[in-house]
Protein backbone atom coordinates (compact mmCIF):
# COMPACT_ATOMS: atom_id res chain seq x y z
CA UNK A 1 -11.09 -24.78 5.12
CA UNK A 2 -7.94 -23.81 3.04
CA UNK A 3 -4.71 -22.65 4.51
CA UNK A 4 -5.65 -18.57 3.18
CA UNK A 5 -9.00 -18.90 5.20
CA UNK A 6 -7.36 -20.59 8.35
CA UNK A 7 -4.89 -17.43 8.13
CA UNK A 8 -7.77 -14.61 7.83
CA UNK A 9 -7.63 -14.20 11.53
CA UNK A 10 -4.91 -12.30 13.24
CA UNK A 11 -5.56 -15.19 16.38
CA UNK A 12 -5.13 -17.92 14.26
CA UNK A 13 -1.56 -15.92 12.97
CA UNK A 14 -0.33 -15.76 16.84
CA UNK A 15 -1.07 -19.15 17.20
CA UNK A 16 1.08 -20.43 14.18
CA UNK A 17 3.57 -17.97 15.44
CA UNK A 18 3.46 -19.55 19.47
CA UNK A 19 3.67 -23.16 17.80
CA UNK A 20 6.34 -22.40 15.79
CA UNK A 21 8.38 -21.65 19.25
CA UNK A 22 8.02 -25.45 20.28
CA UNK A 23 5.39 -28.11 20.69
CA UNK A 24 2.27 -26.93 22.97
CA UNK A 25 -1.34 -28.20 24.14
CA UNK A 26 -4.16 -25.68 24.32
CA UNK A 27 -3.29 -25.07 27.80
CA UNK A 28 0.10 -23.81 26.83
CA UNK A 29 -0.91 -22.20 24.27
CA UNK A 30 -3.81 -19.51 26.44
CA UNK A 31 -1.29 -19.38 29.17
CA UNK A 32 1.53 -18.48 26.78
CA UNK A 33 -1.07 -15.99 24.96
CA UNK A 34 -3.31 -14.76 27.51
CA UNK A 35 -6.11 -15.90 26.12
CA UNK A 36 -9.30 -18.82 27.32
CA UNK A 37 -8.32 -22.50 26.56
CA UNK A 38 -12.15 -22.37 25.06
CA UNK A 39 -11.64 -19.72 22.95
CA UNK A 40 -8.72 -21.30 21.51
CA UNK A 41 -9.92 -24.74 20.70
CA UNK A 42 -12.02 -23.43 17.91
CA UNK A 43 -9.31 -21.76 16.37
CA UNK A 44 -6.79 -24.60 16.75
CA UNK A 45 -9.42 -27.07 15.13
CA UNK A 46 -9.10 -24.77 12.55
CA UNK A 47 -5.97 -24.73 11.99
CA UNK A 48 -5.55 -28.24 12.15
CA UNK A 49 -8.39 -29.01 9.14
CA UNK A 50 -6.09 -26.47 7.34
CA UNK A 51 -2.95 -28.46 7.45
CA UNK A 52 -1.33 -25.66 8.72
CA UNK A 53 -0.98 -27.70 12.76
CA UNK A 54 -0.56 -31.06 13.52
CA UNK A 55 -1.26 -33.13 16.48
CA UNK A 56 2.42 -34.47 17.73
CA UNK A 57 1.26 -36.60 20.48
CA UNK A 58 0.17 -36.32 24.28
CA UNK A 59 0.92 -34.55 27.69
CA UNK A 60 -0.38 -35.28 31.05
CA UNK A 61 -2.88 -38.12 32.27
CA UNK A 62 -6.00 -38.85 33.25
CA UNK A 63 -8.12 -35.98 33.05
CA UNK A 64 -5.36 -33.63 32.62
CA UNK A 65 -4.28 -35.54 28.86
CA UNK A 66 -3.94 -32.71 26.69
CA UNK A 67 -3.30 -33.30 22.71
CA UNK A 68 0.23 -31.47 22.02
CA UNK A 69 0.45 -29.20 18.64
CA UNK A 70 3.33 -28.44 16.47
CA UNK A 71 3.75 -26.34 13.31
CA UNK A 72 2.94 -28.36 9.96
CA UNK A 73 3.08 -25.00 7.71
CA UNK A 74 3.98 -21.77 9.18
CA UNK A 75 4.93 -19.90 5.68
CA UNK A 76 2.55 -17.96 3.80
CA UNK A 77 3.36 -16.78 0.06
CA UNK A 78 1.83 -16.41 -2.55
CA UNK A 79 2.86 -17.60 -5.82
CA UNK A 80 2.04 -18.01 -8.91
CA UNK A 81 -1.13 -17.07 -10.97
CA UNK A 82 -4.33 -17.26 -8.30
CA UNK A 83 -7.56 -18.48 -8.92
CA UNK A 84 -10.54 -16.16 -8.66
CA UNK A 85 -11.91 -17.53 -5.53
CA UNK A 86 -8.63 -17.49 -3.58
CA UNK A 87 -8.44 -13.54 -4.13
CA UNK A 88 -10.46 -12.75 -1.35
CA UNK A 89 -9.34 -15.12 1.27
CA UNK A 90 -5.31 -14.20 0.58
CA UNK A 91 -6.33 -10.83 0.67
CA UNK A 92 -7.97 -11.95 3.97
CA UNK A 93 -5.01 -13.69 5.71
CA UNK A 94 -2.79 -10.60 4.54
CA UNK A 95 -5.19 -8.21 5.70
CA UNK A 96 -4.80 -10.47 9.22
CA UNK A 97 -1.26 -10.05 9.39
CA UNK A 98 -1.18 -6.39 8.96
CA UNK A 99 -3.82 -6.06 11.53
CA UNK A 100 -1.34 -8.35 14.14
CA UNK A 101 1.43 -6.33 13.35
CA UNK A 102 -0.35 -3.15 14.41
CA UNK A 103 -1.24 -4.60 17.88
CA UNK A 104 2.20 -5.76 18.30
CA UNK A 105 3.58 -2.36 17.16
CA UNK A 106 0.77 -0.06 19.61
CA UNK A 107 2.11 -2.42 22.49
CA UNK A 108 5.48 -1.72 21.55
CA UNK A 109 5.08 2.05 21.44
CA UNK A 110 3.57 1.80 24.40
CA UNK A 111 5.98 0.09 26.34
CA UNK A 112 8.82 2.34 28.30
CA UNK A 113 11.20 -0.86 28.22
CA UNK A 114 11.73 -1.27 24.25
CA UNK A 115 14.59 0.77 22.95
CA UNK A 116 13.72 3.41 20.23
CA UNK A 117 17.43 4.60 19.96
CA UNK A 118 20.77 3.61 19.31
CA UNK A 119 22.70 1.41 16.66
CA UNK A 120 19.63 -1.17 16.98
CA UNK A 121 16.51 0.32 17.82
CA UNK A 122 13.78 -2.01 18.65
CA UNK A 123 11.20 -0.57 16.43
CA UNK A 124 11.72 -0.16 12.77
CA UNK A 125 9.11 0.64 9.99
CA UNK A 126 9.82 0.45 6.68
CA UNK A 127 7.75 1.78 3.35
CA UNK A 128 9.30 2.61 0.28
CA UNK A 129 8.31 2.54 -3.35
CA UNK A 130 11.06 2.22 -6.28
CA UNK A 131 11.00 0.76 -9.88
CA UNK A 132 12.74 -2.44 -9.48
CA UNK A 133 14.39 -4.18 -11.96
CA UNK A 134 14.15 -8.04 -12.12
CA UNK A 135 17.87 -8.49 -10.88
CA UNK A 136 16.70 -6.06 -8.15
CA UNK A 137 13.34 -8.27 -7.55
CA UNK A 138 15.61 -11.29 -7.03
CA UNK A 139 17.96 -9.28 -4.72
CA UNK A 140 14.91 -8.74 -2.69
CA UNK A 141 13.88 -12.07 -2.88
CA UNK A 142 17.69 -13.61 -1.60
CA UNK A 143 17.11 -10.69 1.77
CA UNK A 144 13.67 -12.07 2.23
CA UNK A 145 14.87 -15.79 1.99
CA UNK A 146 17.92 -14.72 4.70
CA UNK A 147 15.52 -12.68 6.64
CA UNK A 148 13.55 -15.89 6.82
CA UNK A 149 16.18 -18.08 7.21
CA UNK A 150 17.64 -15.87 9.64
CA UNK A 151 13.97 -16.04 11.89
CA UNK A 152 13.89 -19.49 11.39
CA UNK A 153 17.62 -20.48 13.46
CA UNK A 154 16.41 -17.77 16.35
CA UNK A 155 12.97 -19.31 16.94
CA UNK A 156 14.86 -21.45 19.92
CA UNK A 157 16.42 -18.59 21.37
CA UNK A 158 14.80 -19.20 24.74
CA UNK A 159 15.28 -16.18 26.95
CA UNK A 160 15.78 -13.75 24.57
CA UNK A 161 13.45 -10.97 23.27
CA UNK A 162 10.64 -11.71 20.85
CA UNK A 163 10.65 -10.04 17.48
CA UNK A 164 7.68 -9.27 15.07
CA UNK A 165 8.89 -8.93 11.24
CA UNK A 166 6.29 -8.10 8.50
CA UNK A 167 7.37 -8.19 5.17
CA UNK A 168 4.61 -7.76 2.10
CA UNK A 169 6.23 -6.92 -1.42
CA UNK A 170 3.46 -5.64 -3.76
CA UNK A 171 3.56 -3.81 -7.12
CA UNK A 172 2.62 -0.44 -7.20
CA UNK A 173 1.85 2.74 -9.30
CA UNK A 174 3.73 6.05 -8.14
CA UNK A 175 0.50 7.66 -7.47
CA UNK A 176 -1.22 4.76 -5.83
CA UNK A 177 -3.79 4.31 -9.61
CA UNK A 178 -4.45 1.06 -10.65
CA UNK A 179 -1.35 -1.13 -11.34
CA UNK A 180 -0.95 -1.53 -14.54
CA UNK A 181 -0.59 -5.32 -16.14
C-alpha cells in the first residue's frame, strides 16, 4: 500500500495526527480516540506497511504486552510531476483530510466552550482566490513552512488546547473552468 492510499481515510489521518503527539499502543490510541482497539488494528497495520508508523518497542507484560507506535512520516505534499496512477489515490488522501476537517469543524461549532470572538477566535476559515506571482508563491510557501514549523514545536504542549489546521494550495481559474496549463 503506498503512503497516498494509507492516507485516503480520514481514520487513518487522526491516527497519524494522535501518534504524532507521542509514542502509543493500540490501546492508547482507541482510548485517546474513542474508538475499538479492533477497529484500529486494521488501520494501524496499514499504516505501518505504508511507512508512514513504526513500531518503537513494547509496553506492559504478559498478556497485557502491547507493541508501541510512533510517527515515521506524518507530512503529506505533493510535489513534483505525478504519475497517472497516483492521481486518484492523492486525490483520495486529500479528499480524506477535507472530510476530517469538517468533523472537527461541526464539533467545534457545536461546542458552547470554543471561543468564536475576540483578538483570537478559535475558529477561522479561510478561502480566497488571487493571481499569484512566483515571489508571491514562495511567500506562501515560507508561511506554510512556519505554519508547519510552528505545529511541529507545539505538538508537546501537554495540557493545552488541540488545534486542527488545513492548508491545500491549488491553482485555479476565476470562474472555477478548467485550469489552464
Amino acid at each position: 500500500m503506498s503512503m497516498l492510499d494509507a492516507l485516503a481515510s480520514p481514520a487513518r489521518q487522526e491516527l497519524v495526527s494522535q501518534l504524532a503527539e507521542g509514542p502509543a499502543t493500540v490501546r492508547e490510541l482507541a482510548a485517546a480516540l474513542g474508538r475499538t482497539r479492533q477497529a484500529l488494528h486494521y488501520h494501524v497495520a496499514l499504516l505501518e506497511r505504508a511507512g508512514l508508523i513504526q513500531g518503537a518497542g513494547w509496553r506492559g507484560k504478559g498478556v497485557a504486552r502491547e507493541r508501541v507506535y510512533v510517527v515515521a512520516r506524518s507530512r503529506m505534499v505533493v510535489e513534483g510531476s505525478l504519475a497517472p496512477r497516483d492521481l486518484a489515490p492523492t486525490r483520495r488522501a486529500i479528499a480524506a483530510s477535507l472530510r476530517l476537517t469538517s468533523r472537527e469543524l461541526a464539533r467545534a461549532l457545536a461546542s458552547t466552550e470554543v471561543r468564536r470572538k475576540g483578538s483570537s477566535p478559535e475558529i477561522v476559515a479561510l478561502r480566497g482566490k488571487a493571481r499569484l506571482t512566483e515571489k508571491d508563491l514562495r511567500s506562501l510557501h515560507d508561511l506554510f513552512g512556519r505554519i508547519e514549523a510552528l505545529l511541529r514545536r507545539a505538538k508537546s504542549g501537554r495540557g493545552r488546547r488541540f488545534y486542527a489546521v488545513t492548508l491545500v494550495l491549488v491553482p485555479a481559474s476565476p470562474s472555477g473552468r478548467k485550469v489552464s496549463s
